[in-house]
PDB file of N, CA and C in Angstrom:
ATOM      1  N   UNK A   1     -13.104  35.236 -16.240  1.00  0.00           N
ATOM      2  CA  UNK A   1     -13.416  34.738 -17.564  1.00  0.00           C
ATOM      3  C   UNK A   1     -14.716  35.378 -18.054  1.00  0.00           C
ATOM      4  N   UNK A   2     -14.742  35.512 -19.135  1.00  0.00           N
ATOM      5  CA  UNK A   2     -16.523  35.892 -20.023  1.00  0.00           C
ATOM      6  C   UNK A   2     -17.047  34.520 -20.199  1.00  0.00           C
ATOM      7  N   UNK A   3     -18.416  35.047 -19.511  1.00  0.00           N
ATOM      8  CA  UNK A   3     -19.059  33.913 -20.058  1.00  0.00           C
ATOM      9  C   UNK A   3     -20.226  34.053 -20.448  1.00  0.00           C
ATOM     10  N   UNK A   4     -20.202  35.259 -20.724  1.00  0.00           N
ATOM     11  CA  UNK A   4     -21.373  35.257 -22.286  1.00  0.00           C
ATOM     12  C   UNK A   4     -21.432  36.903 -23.000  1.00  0.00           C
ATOM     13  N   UNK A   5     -21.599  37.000 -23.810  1.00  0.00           N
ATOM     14  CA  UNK A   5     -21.642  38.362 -24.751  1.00  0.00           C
ATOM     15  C   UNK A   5     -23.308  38.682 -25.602  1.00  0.00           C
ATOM     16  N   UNK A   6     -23.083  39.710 -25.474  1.00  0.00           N
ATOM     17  CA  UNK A   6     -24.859  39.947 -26.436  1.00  0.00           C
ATOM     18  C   UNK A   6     -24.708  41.289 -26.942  1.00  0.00           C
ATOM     19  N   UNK A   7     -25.918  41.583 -27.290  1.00  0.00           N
ATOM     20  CA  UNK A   7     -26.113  43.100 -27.941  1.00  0.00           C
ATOM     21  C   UNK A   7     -25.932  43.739 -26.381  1.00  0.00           C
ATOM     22  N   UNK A   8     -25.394  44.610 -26.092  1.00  0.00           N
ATOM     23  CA  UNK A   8     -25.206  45.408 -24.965  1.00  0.00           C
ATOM     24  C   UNK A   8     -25.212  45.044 -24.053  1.00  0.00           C
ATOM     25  N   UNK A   9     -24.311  43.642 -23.419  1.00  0.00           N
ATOM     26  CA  UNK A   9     -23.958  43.294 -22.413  1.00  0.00           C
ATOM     27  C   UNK A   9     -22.741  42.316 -22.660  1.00  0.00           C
ATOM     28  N   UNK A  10     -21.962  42.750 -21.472  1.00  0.00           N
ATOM     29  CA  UNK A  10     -20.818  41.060 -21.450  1.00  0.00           C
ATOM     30  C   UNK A  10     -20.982  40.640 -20.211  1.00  0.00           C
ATOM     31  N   UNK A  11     -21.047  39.584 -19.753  1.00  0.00           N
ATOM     32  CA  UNK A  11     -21.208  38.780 -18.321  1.00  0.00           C
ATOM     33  C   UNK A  11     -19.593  37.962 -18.048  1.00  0.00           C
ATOM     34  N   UNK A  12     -18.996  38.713 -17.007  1.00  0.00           N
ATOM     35  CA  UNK A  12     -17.563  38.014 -16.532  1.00  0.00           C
ATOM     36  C   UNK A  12     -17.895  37.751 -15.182  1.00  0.00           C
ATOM     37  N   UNK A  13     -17.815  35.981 -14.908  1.00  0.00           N
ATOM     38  CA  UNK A  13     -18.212  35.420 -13.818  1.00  0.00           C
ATOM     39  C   UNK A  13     -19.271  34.987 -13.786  1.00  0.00           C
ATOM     40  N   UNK A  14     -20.493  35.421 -14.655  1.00  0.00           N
ATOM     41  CA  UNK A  14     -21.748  35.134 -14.543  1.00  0.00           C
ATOM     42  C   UNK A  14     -22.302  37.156 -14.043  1.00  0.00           C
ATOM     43  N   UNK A  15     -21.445  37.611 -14.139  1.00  0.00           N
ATOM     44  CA  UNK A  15     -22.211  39.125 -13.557  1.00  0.00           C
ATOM     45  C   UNK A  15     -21.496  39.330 -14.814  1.00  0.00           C
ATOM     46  N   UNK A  16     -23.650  40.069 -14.606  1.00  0.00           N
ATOM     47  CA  UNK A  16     -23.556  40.711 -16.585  1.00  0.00           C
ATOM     48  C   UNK A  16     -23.079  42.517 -16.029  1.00  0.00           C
ATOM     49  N   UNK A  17     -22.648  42.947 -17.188  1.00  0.00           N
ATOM     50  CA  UNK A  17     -22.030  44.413 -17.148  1.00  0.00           C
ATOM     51  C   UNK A  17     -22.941  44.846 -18.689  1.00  0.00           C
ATOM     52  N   UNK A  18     -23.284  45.931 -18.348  1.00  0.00           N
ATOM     53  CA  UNK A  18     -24.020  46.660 -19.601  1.00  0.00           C
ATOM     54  C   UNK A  18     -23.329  48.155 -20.112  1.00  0.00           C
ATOM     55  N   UNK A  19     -22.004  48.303 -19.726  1.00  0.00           N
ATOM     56  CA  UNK A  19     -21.545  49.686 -20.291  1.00  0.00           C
ATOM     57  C   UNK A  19     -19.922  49.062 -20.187  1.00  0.00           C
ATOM     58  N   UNK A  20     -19.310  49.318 -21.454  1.00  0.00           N
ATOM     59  CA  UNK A  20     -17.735  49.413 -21.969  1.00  0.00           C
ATOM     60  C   UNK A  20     -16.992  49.226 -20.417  1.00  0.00           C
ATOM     61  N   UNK A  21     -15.588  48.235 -20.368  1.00  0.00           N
ATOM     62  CA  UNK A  21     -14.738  48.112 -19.351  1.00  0.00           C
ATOM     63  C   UNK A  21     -13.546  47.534 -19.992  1.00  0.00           C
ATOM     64  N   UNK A  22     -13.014  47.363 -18.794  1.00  0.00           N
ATOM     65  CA  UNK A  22     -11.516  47.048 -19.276  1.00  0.00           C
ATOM     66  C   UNK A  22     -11.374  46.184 -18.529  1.00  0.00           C
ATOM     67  N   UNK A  23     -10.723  44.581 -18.985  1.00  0.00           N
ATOM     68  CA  UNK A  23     -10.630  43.655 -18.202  1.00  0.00           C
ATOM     69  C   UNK A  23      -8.813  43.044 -17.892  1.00  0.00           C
ATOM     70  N   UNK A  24      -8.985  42.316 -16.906  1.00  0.00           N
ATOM     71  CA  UNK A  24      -7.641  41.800 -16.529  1.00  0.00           C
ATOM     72  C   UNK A  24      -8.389  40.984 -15.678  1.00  0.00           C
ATOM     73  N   UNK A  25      -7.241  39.681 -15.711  1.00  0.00           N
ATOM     74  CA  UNK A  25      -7.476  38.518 -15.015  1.00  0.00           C
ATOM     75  C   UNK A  25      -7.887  38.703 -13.527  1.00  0.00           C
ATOM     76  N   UNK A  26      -7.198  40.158 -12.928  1.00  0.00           N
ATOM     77  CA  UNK A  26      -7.316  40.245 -11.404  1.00  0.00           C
ATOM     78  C   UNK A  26      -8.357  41.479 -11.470  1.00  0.00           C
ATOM     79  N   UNK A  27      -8.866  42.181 -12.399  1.00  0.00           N
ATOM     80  CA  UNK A  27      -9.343  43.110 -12.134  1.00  0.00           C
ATOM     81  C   UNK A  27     -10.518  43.567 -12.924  1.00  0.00           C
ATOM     82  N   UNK A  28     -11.401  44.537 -13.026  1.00  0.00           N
ATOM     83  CA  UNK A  28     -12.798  44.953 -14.244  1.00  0.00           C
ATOM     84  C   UNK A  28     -12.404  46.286 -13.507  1.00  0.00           C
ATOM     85  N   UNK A  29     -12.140  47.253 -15.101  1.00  0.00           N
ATOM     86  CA  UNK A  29     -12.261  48.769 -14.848  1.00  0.00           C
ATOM     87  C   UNK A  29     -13.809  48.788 -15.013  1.00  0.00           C
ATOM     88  N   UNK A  30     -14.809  48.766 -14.667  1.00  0.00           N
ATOM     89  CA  UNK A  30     -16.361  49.128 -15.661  1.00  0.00           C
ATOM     90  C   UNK A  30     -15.921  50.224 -15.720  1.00  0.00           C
ATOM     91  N   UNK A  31     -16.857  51.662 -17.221  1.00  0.00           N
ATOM     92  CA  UNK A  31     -16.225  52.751 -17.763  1.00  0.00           C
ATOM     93  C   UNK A  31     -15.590  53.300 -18.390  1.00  0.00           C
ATOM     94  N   UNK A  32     -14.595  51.770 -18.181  1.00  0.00           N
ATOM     95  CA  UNK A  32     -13.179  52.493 -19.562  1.00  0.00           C
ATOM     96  C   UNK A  32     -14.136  52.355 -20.745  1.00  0.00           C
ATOM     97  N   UNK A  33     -13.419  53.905 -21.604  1.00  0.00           N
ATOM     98  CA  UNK A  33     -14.301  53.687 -22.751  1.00  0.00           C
ATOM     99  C   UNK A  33     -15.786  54.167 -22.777  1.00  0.00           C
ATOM    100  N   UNK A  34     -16.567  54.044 -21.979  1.00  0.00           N
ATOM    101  CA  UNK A  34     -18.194  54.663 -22.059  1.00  0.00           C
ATOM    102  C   UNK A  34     -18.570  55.286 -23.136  1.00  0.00           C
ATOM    103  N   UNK A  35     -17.330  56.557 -23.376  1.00  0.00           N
ATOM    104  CA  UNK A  35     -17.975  57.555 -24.277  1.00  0.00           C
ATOM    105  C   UNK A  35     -18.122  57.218 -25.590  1.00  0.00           C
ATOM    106  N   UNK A  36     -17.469  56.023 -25.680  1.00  0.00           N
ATOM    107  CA  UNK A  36     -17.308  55.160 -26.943  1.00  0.00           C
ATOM    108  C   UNK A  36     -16.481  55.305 -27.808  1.00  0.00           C
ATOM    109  N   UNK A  37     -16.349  54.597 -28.776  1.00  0.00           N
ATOM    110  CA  UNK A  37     -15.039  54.768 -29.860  1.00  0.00           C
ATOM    111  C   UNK A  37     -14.744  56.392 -30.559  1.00  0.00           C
ATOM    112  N   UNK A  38     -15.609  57.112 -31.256  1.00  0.00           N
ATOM    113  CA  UNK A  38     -15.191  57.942 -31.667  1.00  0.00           C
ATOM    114  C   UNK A  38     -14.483  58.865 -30.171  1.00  0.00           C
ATOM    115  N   UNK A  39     -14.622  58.421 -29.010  1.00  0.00           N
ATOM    116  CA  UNK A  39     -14.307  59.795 -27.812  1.00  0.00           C
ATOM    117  C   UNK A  39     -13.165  59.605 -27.159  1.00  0.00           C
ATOM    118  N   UNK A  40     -12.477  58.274 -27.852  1.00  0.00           N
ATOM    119  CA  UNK A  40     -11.609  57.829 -27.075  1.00  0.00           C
ATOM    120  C   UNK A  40     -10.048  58.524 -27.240  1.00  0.00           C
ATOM    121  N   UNK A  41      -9.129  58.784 -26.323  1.00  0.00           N
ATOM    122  CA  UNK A  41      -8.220  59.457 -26.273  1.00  0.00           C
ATOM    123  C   UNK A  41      -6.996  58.349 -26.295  1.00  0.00           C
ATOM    124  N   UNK A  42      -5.719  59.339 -26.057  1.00  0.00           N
ATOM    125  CA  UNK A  42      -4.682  58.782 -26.079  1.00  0.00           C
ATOM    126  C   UNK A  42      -4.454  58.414 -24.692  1.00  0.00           C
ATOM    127  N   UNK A  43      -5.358  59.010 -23.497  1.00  0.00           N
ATOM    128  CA  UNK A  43      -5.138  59.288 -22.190  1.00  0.00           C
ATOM    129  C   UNK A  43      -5.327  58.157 -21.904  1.00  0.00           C
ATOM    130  N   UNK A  44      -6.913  57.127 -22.593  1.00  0.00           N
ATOM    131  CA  UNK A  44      -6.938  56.059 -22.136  1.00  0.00           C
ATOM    132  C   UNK A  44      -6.605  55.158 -22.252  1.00  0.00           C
ATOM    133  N   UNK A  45      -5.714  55.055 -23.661  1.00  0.00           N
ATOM    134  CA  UNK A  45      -4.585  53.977 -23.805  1.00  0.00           C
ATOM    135  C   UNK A  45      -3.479  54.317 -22.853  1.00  0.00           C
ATOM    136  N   UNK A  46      -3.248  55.077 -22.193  1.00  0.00           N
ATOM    137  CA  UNK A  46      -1.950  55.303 -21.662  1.00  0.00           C
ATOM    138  C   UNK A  46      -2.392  54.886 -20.152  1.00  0.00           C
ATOM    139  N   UNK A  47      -3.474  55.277 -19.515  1.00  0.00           N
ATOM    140  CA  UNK A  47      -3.466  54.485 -18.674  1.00  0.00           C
ATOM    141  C   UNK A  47      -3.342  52.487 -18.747  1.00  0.00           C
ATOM    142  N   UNK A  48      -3.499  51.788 -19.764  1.00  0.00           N
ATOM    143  CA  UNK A  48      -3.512  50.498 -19.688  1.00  0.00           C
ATOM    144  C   UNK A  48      -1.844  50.422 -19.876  1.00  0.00           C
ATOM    145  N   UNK A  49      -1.158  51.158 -20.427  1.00  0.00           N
ATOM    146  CA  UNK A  49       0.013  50.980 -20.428  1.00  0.00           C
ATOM    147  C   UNK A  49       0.885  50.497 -19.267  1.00  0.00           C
ATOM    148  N   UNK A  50       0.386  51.192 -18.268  1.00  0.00           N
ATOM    149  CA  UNK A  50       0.929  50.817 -16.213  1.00  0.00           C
ATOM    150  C   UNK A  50       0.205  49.225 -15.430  1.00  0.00           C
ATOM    151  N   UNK A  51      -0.219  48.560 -16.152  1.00  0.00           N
ATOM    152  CA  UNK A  51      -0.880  47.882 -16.103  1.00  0.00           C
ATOM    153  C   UNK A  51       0.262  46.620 -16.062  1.00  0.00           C
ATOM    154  N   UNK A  52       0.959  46.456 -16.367  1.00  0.00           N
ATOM    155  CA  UNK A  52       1.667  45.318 -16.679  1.00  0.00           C
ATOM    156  C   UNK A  52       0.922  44.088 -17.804  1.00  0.00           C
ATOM    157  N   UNK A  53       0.779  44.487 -18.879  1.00  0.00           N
ATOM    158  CA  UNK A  53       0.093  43.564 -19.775  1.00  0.00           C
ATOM    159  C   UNK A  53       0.969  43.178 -20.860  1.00  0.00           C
ATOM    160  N   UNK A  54       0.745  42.446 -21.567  1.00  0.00           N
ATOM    161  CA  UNK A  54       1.943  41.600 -22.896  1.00  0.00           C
ATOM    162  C   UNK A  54       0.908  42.463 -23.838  1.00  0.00           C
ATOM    163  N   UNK A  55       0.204  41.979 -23.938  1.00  0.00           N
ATOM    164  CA  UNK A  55      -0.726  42.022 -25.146  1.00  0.00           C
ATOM    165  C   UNK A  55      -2.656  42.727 -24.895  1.00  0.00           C
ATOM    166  N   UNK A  56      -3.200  43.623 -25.771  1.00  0.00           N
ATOM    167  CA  UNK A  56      -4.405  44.654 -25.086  1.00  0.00           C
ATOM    168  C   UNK A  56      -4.884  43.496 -26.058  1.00  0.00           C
ATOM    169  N   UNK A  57      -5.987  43.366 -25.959  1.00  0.00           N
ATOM    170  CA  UNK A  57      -7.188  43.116 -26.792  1.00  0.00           C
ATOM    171  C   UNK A  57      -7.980  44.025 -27.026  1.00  0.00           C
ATOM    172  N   UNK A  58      -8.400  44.999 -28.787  1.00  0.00           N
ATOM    173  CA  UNK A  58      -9.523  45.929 -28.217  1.00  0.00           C
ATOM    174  C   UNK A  58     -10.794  45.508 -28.574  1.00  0.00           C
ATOM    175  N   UNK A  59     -11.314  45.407 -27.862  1.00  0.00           N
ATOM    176  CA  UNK A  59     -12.993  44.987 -28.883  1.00  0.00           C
ATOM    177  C   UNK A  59     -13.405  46.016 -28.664  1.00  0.00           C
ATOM    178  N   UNK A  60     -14.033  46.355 -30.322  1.00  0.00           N
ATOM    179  CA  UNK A  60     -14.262  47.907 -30.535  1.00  0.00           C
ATOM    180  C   UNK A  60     -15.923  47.789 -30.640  1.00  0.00           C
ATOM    181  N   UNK A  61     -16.846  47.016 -30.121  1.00  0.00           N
ATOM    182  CA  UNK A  61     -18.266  46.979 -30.771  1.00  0.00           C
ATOM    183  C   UNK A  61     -19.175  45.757 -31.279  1.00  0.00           C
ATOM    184  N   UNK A  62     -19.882  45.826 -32.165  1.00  0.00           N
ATOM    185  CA  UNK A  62     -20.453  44.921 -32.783  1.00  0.00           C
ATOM    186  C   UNK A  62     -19.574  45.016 -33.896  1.00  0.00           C
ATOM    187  N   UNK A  63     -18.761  45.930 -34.631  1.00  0.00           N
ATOM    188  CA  UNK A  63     -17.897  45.699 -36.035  1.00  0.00           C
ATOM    189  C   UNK A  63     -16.331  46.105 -35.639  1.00  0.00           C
ATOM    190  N   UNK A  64     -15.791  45.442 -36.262  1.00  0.00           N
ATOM    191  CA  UNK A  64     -14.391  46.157 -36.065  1.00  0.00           C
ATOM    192  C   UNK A  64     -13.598  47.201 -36.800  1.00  0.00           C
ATOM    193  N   UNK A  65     -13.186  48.252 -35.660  1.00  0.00           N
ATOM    194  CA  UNK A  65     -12.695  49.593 -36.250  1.00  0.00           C
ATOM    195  C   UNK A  65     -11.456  49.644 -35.702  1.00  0.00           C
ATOM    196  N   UNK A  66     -10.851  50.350 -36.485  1.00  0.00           N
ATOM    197  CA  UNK A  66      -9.342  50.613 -35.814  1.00  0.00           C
ATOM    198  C   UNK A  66      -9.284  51.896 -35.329  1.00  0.00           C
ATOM    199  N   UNK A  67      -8.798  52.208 -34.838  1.00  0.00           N
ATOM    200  CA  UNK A  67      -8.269  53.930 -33.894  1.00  0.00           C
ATOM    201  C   UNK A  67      -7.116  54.667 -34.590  1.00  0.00           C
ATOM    202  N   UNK A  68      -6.972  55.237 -34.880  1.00  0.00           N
ATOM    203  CA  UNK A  68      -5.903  55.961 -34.709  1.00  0.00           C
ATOM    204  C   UNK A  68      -4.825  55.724 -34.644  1.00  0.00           C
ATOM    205  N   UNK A  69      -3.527  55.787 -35.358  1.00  0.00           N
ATOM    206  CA  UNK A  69      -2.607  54.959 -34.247  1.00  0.00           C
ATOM    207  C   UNK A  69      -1.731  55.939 -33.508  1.00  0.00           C
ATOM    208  N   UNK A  70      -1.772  57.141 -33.828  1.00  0.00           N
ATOM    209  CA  UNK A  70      -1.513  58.218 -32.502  1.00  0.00           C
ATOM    210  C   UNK A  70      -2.253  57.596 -30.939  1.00  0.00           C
ATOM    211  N   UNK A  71      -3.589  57.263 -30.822  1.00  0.00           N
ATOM    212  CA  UNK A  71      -4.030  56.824 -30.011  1.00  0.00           C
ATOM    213  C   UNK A  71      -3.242  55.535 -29.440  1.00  0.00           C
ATOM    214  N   UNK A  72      -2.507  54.528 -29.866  1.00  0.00           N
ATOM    215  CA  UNK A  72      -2.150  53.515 -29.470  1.00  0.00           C
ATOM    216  C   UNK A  72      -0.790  53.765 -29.147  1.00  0.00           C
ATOM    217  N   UNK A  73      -0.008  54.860 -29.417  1.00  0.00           N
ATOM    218  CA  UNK A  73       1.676  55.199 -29.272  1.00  0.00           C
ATOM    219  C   UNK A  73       1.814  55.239 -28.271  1.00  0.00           C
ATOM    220  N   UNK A  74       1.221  55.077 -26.951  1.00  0.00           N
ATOM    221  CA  UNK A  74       1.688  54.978 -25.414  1.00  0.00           C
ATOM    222  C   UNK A  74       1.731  53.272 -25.170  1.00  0.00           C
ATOM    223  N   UNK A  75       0.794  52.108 -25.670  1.00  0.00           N
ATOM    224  CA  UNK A  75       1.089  50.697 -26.046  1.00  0.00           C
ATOM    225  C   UNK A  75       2.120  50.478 -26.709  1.00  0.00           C
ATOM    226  N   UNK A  76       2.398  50.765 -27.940  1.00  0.00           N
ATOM    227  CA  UNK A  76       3.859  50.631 -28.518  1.00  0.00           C
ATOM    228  C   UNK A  76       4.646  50.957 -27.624  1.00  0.00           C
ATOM    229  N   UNK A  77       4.821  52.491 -27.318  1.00  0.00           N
ATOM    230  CA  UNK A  77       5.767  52.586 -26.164  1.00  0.00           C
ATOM    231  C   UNK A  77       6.346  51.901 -25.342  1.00  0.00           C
ATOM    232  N   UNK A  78       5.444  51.457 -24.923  1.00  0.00           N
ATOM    233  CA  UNK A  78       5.587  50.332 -23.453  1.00  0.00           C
ATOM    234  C   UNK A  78       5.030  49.012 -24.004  1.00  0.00           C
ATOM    235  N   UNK A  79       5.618  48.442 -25.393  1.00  0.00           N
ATOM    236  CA  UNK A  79       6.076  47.740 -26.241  1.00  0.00           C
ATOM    237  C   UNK A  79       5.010  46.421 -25.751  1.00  0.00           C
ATOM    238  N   UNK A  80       4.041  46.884 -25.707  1.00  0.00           N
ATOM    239  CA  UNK A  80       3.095  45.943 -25.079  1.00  0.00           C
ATOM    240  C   UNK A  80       1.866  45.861 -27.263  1.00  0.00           C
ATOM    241  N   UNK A  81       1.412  44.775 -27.401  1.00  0.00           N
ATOM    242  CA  UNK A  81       1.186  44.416 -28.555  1.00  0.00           C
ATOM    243  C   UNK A  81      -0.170  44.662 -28.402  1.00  0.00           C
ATOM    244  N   UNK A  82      -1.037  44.893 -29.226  1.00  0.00           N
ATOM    245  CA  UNK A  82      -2.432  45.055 -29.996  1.00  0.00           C
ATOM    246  C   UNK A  82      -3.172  44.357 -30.648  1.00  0.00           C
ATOM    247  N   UNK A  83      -4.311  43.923 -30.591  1.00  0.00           N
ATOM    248  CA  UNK A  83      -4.653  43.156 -31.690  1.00  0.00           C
ATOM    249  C   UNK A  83      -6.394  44.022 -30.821  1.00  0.00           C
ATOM    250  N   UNK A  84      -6.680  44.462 -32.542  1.00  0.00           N
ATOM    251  CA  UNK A  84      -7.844  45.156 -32.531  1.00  0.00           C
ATOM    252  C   UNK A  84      -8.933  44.282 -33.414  1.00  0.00           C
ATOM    253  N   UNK A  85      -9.939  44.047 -32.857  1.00  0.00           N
ATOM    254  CA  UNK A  85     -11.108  43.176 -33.343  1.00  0.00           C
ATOM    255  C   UNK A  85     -12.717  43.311 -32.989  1.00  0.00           C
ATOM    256  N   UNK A  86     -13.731  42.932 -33.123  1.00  0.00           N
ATOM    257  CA  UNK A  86     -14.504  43.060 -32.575  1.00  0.00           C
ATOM    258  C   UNK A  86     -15.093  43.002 -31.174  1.00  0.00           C
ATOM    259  N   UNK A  87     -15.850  42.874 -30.460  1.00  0.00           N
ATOM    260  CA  UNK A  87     -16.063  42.895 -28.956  1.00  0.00           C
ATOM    261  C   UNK A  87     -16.146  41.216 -28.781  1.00  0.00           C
ATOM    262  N   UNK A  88     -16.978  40.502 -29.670  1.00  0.00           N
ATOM    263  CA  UNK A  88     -17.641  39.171 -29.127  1.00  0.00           C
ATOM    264  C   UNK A  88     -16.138  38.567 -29.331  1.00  0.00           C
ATOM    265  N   UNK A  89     -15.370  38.689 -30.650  1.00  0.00           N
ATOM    266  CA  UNK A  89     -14.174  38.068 -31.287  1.00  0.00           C
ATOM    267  C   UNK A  89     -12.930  38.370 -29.722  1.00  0.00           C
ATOM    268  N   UNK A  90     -13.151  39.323 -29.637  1.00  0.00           N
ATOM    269  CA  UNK A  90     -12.162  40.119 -28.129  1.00  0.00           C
ATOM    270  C   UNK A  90     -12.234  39.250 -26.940  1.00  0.00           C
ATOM    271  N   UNK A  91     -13.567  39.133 -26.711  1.00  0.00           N
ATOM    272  CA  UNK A  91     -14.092  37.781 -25.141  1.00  0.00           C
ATOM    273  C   UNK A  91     -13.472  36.737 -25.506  1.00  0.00           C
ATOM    274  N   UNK A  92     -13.996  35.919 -26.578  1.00  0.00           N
ATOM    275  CA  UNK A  92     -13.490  34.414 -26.805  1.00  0.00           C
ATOM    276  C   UNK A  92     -11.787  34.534 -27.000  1.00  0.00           C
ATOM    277  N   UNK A  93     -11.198  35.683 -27.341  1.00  0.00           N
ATOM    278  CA  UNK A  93      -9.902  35.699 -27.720  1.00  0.00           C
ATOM    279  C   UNK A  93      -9.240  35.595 -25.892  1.00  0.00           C
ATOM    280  N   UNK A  94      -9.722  36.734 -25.318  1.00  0.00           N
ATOM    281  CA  UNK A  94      -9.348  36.568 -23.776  1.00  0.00           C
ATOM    282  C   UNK A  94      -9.780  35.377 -22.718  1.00  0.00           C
ATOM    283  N   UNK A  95     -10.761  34.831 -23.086  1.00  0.00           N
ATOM    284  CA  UNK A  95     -10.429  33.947 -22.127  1.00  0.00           C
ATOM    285  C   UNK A  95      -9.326  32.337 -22.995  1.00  0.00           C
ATOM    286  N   UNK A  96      -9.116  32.731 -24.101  1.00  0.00           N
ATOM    287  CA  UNK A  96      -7.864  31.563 -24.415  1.00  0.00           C
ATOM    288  C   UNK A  96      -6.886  31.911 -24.238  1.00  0.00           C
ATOM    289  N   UNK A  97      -6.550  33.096 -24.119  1.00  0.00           N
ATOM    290  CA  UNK A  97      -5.559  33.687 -23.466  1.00  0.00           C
ATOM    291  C   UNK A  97      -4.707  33.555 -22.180  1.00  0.00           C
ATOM    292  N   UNK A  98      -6.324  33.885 -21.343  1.00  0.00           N
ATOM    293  CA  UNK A  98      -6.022  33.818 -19.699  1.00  0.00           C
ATOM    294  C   UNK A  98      -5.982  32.431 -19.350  1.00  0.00           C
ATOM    295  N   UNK A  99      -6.556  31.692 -20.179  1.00  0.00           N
ATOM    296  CA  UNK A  99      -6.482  29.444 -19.828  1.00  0.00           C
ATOM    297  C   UNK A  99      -5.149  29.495 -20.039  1.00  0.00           C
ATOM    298  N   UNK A 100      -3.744  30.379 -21.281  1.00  0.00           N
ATOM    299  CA  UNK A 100      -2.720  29.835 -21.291  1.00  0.00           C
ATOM    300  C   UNK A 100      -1.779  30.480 -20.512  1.00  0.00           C
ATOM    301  N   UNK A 101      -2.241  31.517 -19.596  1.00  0.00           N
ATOM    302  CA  UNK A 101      -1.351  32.099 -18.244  1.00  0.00           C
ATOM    303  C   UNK A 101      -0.852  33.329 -18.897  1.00  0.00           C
ATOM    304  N   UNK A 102      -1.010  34.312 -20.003  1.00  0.00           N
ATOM    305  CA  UNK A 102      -0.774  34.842 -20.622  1.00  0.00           C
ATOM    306  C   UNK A 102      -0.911  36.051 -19.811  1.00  0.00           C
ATOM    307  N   UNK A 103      -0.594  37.154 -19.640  1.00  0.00           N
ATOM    308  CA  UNK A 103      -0.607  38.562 -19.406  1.00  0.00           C
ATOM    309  C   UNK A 103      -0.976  39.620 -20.226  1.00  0.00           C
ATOM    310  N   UNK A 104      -2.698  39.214 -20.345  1.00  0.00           N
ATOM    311  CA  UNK A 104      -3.866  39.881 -20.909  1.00  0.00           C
ATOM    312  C   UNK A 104      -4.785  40.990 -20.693  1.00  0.00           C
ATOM    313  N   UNK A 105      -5.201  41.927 -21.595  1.00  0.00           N
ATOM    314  CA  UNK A 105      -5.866  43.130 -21.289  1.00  0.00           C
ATOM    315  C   UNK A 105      -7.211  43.206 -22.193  1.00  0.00           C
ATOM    316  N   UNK A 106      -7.956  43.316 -21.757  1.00  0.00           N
ATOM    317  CA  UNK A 106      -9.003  43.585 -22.725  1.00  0.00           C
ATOM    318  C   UNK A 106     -10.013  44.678 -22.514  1.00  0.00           C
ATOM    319  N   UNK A 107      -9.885  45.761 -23.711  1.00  0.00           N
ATOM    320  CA  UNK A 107     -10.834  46.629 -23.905  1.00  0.00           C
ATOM    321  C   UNK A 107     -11.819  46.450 -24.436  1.00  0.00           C
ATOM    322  N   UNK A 108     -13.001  46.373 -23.721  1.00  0.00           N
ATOM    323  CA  UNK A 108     -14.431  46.211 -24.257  1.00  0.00           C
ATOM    324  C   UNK A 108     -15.512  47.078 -24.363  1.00  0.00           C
ATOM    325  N   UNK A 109     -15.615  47.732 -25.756  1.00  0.00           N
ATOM    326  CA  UNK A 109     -16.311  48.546 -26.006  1.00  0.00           C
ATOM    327  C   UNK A 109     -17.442  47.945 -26.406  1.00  0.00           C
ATOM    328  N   UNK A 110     -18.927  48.621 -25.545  1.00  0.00           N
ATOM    329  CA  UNK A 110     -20.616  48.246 -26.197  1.00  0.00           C
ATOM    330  C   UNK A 110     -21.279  49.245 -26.485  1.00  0.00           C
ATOM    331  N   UNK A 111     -21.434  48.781 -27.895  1.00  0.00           N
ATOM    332  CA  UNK A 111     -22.295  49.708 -28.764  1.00  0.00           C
ATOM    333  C   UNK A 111     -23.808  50.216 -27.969  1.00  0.00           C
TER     334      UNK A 111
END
């Protein structure tokens, strides 16, 4: 679970993380993402694709931006759903998620 967000940090568990990751109930990529939004590829949506997830969460930052949607055509693909929002909006969205047993992904990008 997140349990707290700020200017350049998210804390899951109580261990704060200070650089972009990718979360799942069983797992923390720290990294996904680093190079930040404008650097992001199609490569790294396609890895979350193998993941077994319903639904990505992206939190893109302190504002919300959308990508590309060439970038997201390996998620469609593998017919797994999107919902792109801010970073803090992204945490509170995932852990109501993971309370309802849901099969959740979350990309967390820090500005």
């Amino acid at each position: 679970m997140v349990t707290a967000s700020g200017d350049g940090y998210i804390a899951i568990n109580g261990l704060r993380h200070e650089s972009s990751l990718l979360l799942l109930p069983d797992q923390i990529e720290p990294g996904w993402g680093a190079a930040g939004f404008d650097s992001l590829s199609e490569t790294d949506f396609a890895s979350i694709s193998a993941l077994g997830c319903e639904v990505l969460l992206f939190g893109t930052g302190r504002r919300q931006r959308f990508p590309r949607p060439a970038l997201l055509q390996p998620l469609m693909s593998a017919r797994i759903g999107i919902e792109v929002m801010d970073t803090a909006a992204a945490c509170r969205t995932y852990n109501i998620l993971v309370a309802e047993g849901r099969k959740v992904a979350a990309a967390l990008l820090l500005d």
